[in-house]
C-alpha atoms as a PDB file:
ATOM      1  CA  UNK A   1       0.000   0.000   0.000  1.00  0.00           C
ATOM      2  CA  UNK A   2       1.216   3.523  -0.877  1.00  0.00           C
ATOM      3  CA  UNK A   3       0.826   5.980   0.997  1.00  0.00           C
ATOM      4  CA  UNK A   4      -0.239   9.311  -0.555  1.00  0.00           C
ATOM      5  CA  UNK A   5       2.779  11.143  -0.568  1.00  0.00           C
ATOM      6  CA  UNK A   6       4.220   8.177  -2.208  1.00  0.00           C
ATOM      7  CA  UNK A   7       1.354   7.778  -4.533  1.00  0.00           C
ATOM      8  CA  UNK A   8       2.191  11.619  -5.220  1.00  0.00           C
ATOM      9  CA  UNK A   9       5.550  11.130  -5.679  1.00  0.00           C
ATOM     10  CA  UNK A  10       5.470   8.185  -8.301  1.00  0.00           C
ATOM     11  CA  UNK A  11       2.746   9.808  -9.861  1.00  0.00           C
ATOM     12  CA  UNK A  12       5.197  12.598 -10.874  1.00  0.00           C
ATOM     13  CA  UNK A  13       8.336  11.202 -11.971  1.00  0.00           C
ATOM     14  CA  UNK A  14       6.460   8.515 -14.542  1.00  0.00           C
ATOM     15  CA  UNK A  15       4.525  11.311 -15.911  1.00  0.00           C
ATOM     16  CA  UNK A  16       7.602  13.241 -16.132  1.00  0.00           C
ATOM     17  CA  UNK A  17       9.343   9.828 -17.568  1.00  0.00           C
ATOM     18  CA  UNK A  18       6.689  10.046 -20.331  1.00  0.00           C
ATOM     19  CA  UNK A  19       8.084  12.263 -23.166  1.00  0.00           C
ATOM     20  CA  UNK A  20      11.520  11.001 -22.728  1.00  0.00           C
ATOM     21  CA  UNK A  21      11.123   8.007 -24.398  1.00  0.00           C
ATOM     22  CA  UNK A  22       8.703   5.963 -26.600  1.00  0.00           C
ATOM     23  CA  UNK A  23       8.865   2.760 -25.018  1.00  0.00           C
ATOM     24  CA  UNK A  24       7.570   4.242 -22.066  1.00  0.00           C
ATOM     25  CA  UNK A  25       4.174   4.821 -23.629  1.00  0.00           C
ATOM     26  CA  UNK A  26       3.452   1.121 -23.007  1.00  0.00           C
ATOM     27  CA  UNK A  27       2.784   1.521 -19.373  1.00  0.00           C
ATOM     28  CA  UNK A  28       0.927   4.904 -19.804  1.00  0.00           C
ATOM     29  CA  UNK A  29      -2.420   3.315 -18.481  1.00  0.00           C
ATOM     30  CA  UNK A  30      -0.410   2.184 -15.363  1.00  0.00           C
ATOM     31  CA  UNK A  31       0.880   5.841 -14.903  1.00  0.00           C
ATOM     32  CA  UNK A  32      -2.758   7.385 -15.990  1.00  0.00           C
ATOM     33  CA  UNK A  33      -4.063   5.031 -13.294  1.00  0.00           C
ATOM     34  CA  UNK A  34      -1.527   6.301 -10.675  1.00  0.00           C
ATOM     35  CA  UNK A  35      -2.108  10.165 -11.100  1.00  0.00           C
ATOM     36  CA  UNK A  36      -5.906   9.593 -11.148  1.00  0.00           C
ATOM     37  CA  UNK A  37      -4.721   7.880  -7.559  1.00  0.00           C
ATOM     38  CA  UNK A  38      -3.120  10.608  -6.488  1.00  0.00           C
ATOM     39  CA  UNK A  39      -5.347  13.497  -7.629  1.00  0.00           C
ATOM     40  CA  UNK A  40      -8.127  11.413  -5.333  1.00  0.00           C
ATOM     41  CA  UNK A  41      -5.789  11.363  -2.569  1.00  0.00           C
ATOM     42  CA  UNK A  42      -5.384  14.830  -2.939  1.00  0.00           C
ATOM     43  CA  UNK A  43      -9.188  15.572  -2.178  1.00  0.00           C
ATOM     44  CA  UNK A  44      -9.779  13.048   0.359  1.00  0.00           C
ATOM     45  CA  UNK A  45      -9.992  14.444   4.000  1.00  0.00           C
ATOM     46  CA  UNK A  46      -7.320  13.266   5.962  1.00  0.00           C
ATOM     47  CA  UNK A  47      -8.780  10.416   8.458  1.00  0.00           C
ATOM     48  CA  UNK A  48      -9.548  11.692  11.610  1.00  0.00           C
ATOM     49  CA  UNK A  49      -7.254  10.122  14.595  1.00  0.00           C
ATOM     50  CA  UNK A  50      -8.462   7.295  16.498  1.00  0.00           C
ATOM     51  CA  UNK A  51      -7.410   5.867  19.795  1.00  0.00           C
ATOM     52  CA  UNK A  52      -4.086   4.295  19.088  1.00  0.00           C
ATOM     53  CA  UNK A  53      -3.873   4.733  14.771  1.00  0.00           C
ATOM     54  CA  UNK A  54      -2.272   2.446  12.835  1.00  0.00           C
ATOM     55  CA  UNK A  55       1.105   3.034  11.726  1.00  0.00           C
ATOM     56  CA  UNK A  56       0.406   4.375   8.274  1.00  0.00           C
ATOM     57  CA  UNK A  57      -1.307   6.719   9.566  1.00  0.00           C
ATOM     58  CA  UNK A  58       1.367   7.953  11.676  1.00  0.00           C
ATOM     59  CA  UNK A  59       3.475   7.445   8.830  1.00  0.00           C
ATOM     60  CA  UNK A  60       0.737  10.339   7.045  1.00  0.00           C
ATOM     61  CA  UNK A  61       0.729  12.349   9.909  1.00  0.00           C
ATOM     62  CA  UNK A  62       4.783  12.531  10.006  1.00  0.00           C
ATOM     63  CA  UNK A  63       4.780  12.732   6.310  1.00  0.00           C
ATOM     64  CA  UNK A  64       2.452  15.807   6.725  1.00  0.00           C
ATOM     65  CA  UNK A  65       4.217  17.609   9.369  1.00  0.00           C
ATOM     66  CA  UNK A  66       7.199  17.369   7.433  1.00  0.00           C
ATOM     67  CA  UNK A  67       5.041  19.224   4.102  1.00  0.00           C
ATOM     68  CA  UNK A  68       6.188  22.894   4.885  1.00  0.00           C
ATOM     69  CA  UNK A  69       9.763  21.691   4.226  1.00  0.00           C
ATOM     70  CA  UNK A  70       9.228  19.440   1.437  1.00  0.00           C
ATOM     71  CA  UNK A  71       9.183  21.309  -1.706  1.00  0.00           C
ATOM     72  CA  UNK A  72       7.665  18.730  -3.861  1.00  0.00           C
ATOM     73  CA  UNK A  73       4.436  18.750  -1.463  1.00  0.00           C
ATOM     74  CA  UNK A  74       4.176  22.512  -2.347  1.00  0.00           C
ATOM     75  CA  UNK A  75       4.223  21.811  -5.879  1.00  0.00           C
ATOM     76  CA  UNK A  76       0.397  21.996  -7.260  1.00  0.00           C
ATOM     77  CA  UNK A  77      -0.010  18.525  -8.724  1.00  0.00           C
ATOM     78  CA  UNK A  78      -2.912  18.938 -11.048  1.00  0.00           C
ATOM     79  CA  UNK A  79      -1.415  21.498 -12.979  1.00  0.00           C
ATOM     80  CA  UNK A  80       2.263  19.204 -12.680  1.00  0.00           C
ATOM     81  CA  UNK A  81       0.951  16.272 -13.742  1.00  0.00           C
ATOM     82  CA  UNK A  82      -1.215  18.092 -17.158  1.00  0.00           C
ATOM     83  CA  UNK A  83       1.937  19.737 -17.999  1.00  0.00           C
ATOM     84  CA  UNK A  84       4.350  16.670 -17.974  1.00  0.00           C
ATOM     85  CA  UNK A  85       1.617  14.804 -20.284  1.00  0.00           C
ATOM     86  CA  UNK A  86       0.819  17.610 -22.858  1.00  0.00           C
ATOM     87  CA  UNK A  87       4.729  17.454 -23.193  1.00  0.00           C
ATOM     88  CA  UNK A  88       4.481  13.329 -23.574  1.00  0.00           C
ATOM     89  CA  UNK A  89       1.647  14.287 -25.920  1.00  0.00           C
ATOM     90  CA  UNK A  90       3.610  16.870 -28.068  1.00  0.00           C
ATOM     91  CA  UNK A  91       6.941  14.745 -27.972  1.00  0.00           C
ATOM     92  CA  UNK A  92       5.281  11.579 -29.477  1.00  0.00           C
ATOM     93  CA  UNK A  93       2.386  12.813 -31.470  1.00  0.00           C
ATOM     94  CA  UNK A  94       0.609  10.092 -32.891  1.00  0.00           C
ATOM     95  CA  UNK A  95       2.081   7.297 -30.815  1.00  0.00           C
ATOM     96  CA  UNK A  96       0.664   9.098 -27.991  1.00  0.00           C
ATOM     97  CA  UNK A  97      -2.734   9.406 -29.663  1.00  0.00           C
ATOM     98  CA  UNK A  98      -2.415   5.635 -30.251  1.00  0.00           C
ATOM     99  CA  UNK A  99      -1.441   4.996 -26.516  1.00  0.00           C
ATOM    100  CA  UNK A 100      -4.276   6.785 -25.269  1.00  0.00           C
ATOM    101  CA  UNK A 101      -6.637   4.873 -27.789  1.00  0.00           C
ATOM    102  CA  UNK A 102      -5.386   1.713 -25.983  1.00  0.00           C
ATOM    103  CA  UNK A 103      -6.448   2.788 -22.865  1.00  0.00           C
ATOM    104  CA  UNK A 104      -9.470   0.799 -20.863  1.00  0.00           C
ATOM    105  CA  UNK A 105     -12.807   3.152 -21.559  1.00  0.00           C
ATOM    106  CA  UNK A 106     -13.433   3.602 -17.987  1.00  0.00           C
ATOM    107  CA  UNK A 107     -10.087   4.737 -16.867  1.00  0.00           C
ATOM    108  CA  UNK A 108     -10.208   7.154 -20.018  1.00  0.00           C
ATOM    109  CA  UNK A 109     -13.265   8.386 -18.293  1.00  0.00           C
ATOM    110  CA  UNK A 110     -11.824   8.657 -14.866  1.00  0.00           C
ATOM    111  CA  UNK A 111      -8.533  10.475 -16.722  1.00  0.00           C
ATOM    112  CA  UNK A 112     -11.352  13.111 -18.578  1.00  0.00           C
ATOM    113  CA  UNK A 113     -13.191  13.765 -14.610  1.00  0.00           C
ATOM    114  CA  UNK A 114      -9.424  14.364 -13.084  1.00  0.00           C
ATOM    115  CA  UNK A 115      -8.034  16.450 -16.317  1.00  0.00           C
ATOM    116  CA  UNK A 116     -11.103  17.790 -17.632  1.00  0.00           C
ATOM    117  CA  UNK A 117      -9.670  16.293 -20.891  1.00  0.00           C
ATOM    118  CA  UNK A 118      -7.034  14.423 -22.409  1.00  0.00           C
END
């Protein structure tokens, strides 16, 4: 299980892996499925604290306390994650286009609802 400053993390660097090369296009439903992940996390209340919470959770809560000094948690993700794929998109043109034609319908969908578009 990731937690969601992982999930954030991993989100970023494979988009940003993206337009670097071609072969990495296979796995762009893996990656689309991972920022969709971690756009969700990002609008999820954090849980509220119970009695004695389970250690990811104090994992999150450490991980959150620690935000103010962690650049990369400053960073807007949304607009992070559209920019490294319109560069994936402009780098491999149609390959890209055929990528994203590959992709299951109903993560397409859940892509579109995160994006707005894709």
């Amino acid at each position: 299980m990731l937690l969601s400053s992982q999930r954030r993390l991993a989100a970023l660097a494979l988009a940003a892996l993206l337009p670097l090369d071609p072969k990495a296009l296979g796995c762009l439903e893996e990656v689309l499925s991972l920022c969709v992940s971690a756009l969700a996390d990002e609008e999820q209340p954090p849980p509220s604290p119970a009695r004695s919470p389970p250690p990811e959770v104090v994992r999150a809560a450490f991980s959150h306390a620690l935000e103010p000094f962690d650049s990369l948690a400053a960073m807007p993700l949304r607009p992070a994650l559209q920019r490294s794929l319109g560069v994936a998109q402009e780098a491999h043109g149609a390959a890209f286009g055929a990528a994203i034609a590959r992709v299951d319908p109903a993560l397409l969908e859940q892509v579109r609802a995160a994006f707005g578009t894709v």
